[in-house]
PDB file of N, CA and C in Angstrom:
ATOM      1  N   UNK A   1      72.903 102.326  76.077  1.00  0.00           N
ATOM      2  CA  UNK A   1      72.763 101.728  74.775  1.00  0.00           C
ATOM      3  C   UNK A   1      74.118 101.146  74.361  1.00  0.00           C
ATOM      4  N   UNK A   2      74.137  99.906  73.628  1.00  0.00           N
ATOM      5  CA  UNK A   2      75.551  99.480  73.136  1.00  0.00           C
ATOM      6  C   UNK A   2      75.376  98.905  72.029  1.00  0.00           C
ATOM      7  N   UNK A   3      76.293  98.999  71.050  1.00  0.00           N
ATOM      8  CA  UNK A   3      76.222  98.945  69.518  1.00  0.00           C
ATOM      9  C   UNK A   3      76.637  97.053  69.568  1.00  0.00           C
ATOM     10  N   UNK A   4      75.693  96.833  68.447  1.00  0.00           N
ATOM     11  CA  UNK A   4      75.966  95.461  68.575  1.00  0.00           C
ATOM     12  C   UNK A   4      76.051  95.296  66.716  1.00  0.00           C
ATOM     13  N   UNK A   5      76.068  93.823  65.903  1.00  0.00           N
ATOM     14  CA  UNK A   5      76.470  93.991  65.169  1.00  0.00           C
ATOM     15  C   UNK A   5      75.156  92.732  64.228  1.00  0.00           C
ATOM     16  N   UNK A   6      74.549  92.927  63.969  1.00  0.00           N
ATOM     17  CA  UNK A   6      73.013  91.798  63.592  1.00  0.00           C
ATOM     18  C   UNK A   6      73.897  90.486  62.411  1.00  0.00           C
ATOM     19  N   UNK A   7      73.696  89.578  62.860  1.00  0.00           N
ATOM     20  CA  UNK A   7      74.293  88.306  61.948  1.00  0.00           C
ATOM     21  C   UNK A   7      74.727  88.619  60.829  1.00  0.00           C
ATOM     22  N   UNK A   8      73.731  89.163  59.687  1.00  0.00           N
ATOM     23  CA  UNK A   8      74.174  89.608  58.411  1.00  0.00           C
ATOM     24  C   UNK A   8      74.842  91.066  58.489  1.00  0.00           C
ATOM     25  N   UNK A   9      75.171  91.261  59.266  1.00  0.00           N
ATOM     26  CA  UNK A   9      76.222  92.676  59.019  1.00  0.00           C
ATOM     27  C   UNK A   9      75.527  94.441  58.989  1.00  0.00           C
ATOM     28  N   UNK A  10      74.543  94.092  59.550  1.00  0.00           N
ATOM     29  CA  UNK A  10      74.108  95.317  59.909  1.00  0.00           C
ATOM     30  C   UNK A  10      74.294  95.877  61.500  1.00  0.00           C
ATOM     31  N   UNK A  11      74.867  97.119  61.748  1.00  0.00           N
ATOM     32  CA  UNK A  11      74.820  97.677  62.504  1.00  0.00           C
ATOM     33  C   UNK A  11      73.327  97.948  63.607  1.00  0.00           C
ATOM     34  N   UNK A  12      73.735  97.846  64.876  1.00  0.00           N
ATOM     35  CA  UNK A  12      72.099  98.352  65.311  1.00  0.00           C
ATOM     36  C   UNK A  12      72.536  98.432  67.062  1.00  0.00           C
ATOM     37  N   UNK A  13      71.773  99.499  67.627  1.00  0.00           N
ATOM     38  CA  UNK A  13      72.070  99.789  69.087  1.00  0.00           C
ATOM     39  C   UNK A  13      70.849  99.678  70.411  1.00  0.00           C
ATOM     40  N   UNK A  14      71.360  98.607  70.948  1.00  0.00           N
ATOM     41  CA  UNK A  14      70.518  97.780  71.651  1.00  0.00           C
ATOM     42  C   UNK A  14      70.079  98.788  72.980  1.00  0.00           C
ATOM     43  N   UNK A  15      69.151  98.837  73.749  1.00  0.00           N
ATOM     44  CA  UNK A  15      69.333  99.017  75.375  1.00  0.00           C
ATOM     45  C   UNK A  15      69.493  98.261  76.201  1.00  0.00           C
ATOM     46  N   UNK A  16      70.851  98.293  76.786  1.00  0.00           N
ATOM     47  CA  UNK A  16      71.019  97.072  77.410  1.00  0.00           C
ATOM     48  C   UNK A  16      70.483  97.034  79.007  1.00  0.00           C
ATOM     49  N   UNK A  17      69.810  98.011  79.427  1.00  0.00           N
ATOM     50  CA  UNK A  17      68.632  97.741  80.353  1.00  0.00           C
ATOM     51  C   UNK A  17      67.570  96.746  80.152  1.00  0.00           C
ATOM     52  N   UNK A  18      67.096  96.720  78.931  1.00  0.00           N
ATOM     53  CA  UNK A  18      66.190  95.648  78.652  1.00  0.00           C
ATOM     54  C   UNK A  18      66.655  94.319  78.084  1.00  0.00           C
ATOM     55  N   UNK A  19      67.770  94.294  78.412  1.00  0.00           N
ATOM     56  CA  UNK A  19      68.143  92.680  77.844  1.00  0.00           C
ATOM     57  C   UNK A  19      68.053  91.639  79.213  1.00  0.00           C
ATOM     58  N   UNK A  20      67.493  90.424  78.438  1.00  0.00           N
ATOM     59  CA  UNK A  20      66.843  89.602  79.997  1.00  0.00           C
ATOM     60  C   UNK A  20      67.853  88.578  79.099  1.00  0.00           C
ATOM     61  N   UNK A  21      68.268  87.789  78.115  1.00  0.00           N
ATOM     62  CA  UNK A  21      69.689  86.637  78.348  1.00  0.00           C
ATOM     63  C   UNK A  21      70.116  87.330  76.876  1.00  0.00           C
ATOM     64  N   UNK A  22      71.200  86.641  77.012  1.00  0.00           N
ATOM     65  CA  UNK A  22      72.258  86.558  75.945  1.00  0.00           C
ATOM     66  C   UNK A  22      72.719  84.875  76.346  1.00  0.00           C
ATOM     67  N   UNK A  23      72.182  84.010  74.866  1.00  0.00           N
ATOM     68  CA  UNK A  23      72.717  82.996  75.010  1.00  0.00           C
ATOM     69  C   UNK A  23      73.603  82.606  73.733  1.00  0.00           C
ATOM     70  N   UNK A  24      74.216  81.197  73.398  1.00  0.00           N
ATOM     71  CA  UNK A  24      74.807  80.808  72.318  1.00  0.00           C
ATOM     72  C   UNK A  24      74.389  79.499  71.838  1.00  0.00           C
ATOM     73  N   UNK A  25      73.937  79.419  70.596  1.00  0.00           N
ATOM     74  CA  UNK A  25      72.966  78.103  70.192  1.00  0.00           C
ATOM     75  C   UNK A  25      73.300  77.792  68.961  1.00  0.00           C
ATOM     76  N   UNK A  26      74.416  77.946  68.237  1.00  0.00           N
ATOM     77  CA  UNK A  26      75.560  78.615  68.718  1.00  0.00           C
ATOM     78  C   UNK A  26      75.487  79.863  68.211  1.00  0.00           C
ATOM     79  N   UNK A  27      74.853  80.900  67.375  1.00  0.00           N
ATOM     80  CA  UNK A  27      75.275  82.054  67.349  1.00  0.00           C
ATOM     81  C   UNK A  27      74.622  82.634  68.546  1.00  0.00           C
ATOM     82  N   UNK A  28      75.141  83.680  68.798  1.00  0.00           N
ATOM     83  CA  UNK A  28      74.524  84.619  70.176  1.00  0.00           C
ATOM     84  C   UNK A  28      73.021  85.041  69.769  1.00  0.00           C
ATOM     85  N   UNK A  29      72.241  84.665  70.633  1.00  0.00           N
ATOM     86  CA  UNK A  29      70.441  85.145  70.797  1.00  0.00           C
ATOM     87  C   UNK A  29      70.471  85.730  71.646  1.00  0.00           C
ATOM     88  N   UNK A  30      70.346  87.595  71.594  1.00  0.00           N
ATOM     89  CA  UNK A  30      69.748  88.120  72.802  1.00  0.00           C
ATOM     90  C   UNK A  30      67.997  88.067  72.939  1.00  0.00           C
ATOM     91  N   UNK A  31      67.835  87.796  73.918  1.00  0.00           N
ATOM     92  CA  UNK A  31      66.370  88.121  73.929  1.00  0.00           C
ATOM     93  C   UNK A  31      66.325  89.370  75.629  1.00  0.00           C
ATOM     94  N   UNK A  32      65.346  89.789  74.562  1.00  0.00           N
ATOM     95  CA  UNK A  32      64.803  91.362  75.356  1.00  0.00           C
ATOM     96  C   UNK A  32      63.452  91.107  76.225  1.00  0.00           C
ATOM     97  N   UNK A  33      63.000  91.999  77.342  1.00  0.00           N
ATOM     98  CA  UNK A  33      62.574  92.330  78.104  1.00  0.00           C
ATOM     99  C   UNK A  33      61.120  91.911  77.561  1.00  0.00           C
ATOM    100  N   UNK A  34      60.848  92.515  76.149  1.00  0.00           N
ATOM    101  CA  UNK A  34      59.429  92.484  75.659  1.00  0.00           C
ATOM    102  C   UNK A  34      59.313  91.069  74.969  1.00  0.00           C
ATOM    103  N   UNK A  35      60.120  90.153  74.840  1.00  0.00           N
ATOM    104  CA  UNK A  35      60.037  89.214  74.397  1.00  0.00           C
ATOM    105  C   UNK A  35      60.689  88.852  72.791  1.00  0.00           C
ATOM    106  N   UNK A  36      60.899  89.656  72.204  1.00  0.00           N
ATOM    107  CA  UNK A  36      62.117  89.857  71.048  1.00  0.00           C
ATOM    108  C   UNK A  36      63.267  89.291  71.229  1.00  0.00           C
ATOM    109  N   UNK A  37      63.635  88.935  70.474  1.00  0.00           N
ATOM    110  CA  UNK A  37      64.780  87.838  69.862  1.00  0.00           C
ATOM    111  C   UNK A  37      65.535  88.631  68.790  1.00  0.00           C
ATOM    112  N   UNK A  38      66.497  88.304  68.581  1.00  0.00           N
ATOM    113  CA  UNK A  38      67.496  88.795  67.789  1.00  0.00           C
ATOM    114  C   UNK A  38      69.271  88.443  67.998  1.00  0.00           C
ATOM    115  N   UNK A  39      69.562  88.073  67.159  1.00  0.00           N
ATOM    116  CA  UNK A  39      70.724  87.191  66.661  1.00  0.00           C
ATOM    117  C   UNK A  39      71.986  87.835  66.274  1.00  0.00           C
ATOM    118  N   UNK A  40      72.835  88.361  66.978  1.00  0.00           N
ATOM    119  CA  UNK A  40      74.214  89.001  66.669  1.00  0.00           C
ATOM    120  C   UNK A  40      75.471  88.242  66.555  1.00  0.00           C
ATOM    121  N   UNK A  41      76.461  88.851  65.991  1.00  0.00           N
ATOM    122  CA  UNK A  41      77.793  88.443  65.577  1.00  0.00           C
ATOM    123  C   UNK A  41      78.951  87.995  66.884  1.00  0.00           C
ATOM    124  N   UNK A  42      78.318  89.448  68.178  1.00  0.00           N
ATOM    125  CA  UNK A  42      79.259  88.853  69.104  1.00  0.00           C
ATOM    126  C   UNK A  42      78.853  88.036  69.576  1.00  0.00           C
ATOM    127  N   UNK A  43      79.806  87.290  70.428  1.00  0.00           N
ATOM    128  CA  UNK A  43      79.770  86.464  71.139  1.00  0.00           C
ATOM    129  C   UNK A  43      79.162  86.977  72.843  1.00  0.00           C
ATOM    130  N   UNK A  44      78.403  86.063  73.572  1.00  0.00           N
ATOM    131  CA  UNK A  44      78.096  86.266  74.537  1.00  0.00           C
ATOM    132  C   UNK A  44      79.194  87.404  76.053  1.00  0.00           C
ATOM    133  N   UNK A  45      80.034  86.679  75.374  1.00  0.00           N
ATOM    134  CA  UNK A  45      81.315  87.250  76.225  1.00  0.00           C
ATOM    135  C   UNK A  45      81.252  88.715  76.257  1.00  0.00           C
ATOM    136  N   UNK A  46      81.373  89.192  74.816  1.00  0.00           N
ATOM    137  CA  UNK A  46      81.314  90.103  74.148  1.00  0.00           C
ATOM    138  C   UNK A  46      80.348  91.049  74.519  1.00  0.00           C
ATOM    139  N   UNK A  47      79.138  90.434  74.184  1.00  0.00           N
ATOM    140  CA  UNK A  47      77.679  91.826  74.730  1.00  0.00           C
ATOM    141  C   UNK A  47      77.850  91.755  76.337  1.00  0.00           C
ATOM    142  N   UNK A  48      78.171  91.067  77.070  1.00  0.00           N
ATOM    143  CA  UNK A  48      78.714  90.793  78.767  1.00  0.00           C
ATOM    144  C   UNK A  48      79.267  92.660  78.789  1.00  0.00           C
ATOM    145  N   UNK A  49      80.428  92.133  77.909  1.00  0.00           N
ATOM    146  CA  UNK A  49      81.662  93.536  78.260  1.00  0.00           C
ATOM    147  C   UNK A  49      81.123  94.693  77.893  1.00  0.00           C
ATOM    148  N   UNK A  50      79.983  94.656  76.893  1.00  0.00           N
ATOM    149  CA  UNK A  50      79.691  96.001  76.537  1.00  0.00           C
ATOM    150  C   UNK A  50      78.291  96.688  77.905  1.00  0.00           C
ATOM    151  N   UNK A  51      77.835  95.700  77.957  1.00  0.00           N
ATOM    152  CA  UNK A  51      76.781  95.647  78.606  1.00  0.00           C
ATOM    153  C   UNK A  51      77.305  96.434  80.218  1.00  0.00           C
ATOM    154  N   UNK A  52      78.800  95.789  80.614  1.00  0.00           N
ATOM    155  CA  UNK A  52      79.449  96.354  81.756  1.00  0.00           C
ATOM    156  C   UNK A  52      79.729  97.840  81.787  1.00  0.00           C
ATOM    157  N   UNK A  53      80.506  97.985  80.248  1.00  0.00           N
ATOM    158  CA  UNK A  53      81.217  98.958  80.250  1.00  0.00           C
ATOM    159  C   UNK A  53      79.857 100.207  79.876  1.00  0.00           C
ATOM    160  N   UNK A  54      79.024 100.281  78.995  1.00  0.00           N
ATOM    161  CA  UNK A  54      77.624 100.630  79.100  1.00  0.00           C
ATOM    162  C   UNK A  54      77.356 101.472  80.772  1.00  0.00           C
ATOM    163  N   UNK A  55      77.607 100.526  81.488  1.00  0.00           N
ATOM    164  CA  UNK A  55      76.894 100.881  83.377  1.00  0.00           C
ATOM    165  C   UNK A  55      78.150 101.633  83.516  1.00  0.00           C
ATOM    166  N   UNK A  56      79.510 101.450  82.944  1.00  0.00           N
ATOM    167  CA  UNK A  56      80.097 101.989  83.983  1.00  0.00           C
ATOM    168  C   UNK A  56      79.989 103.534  83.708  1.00  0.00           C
ATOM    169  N   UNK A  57      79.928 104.075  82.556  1.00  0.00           N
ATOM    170  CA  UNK A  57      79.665 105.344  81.816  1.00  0.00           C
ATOM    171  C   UNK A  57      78.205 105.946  82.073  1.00  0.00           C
ATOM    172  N   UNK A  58      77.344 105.646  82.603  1.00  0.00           N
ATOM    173  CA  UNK A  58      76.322 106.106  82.923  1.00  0.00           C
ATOM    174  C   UNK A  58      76.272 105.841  84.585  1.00  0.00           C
ATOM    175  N   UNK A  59      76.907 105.327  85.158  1.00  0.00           N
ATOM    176  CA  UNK A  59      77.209 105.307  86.699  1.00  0.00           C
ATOM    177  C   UNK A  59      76.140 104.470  87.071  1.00  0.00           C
ATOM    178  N   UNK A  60      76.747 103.837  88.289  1.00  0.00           N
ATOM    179  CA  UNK A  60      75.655 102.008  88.457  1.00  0.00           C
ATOM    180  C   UNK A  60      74.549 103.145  89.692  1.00  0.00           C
ATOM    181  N   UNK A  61      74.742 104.285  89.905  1.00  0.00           N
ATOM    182  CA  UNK A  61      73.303 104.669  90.637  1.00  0.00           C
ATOM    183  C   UNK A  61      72.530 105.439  89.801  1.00  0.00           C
ATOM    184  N   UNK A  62      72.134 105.623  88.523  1.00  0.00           N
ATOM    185  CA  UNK A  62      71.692 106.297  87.798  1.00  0.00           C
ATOM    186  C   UNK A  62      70.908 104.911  87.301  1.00  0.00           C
ATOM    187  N   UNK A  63      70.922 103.622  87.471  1.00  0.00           N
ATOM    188  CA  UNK A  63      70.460 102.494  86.719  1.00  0.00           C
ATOM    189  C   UNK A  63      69.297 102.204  87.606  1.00  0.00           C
ATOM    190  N   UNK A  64      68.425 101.754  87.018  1.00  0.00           N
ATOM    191  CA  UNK A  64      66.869 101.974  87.751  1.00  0.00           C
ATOM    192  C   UNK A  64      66.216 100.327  87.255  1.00  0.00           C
ATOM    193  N   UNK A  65      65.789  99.374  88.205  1.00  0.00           N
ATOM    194  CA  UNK A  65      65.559  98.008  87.864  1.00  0.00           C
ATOM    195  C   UNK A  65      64.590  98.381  86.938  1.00  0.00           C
ATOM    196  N   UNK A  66      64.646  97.456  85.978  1.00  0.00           N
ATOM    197  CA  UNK A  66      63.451  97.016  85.067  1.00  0.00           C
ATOM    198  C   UNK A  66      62.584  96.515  85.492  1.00  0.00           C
ATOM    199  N   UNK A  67      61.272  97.011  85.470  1.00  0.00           N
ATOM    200  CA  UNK A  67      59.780  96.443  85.724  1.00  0.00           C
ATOM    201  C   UNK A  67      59.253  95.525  84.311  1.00  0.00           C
ATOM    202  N   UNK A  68      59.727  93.820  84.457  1.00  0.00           N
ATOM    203  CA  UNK A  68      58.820  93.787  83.027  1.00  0.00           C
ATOM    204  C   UNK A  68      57.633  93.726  82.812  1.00  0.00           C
ATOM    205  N   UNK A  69      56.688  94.236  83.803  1.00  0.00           N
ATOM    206  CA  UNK A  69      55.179  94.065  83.205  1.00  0.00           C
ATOM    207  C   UNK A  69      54.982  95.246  82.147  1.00  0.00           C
ATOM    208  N   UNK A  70      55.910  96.370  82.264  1.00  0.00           N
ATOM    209  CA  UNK A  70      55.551  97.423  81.564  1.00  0.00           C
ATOM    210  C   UNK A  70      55.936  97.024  80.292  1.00  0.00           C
ATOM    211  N   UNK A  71      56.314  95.724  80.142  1.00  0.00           N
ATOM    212  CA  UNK A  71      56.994  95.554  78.714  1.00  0.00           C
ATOM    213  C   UNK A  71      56.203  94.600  77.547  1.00  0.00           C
ATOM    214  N   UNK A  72      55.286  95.207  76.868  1.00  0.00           N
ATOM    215  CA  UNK A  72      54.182  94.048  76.180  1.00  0.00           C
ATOM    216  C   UNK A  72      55.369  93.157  75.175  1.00  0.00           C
ATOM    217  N   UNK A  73      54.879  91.683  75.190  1.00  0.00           N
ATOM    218  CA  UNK A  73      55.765  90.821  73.899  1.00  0.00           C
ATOM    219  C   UNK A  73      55.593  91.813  72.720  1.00  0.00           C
ATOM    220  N   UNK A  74      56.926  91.764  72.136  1.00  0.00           N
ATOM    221  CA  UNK A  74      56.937  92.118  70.490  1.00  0.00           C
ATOM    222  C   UNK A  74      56.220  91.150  69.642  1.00  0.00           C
ATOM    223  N   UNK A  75      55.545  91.703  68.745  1.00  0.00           N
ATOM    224  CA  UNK A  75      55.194  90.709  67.777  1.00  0.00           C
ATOM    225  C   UNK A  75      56.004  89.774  67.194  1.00  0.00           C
ATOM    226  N   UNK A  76      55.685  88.791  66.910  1.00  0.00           N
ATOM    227  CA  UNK A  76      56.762  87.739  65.915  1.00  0.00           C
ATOM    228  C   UNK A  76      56.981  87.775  64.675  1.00  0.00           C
ATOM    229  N   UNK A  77      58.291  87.984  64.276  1.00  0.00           N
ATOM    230  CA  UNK A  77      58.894  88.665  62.602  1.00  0.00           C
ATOM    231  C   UNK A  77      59.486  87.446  61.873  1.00  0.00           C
ATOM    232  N   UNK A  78      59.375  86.292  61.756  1.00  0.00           N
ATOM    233  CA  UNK A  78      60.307  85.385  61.079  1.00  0.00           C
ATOM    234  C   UNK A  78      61.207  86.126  60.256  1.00  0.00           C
ATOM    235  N   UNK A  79      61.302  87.446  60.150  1.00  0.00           N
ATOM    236  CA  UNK A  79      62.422  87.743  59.350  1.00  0.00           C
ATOM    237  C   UNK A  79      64.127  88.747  60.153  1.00  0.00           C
ATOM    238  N   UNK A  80      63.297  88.607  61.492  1.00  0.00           N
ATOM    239  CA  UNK A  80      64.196  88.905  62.442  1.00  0.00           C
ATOM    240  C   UNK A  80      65.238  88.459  62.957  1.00  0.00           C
ATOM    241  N   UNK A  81      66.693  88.807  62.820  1.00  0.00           N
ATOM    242  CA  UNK A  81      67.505  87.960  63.528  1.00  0.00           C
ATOM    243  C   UNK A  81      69.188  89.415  63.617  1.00  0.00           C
TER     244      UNK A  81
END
């Protein structure tokens, strides 16, 4: 899990097993495994390093690939970001 920081300034802690991109459009859009979207403060660079440092503390053979069929789309929130 790695703490990320939501556009308007709320705190919130992602799993970064299920993150499928982190892009910049220009603020950073992660989108997740189930199809969720959500919009943070860092920069791409940024969730990269946490996302690394994340594996290195839980050890890279303890990390188990993601299957996404097990992952149904999230519903759509227009108030999500």
């Amino acid at each position: 899990m790695i703490h990320l920081t939501r556009l308007r300034n709320g705190d919130m802690i992602v799993n970064a097993d299920i993150i499928e991109t982190v892009e910049a459009t220009p603020d950073t859009v992660i989108t997740l495994l189930t199809g969720k979207k959500m919009m943070v403060q860092e920069s791409p660079e940024e969730v990269l390093e946490r996302v690394i440092e994340y594996r290195h503390k839980v050890g890279a053979n303890l990390i188990r690939p993601i299957d996404p069929k097990f992952y149904a789309p999230a519903p759509h929130n227009d108030n999500d970001e």
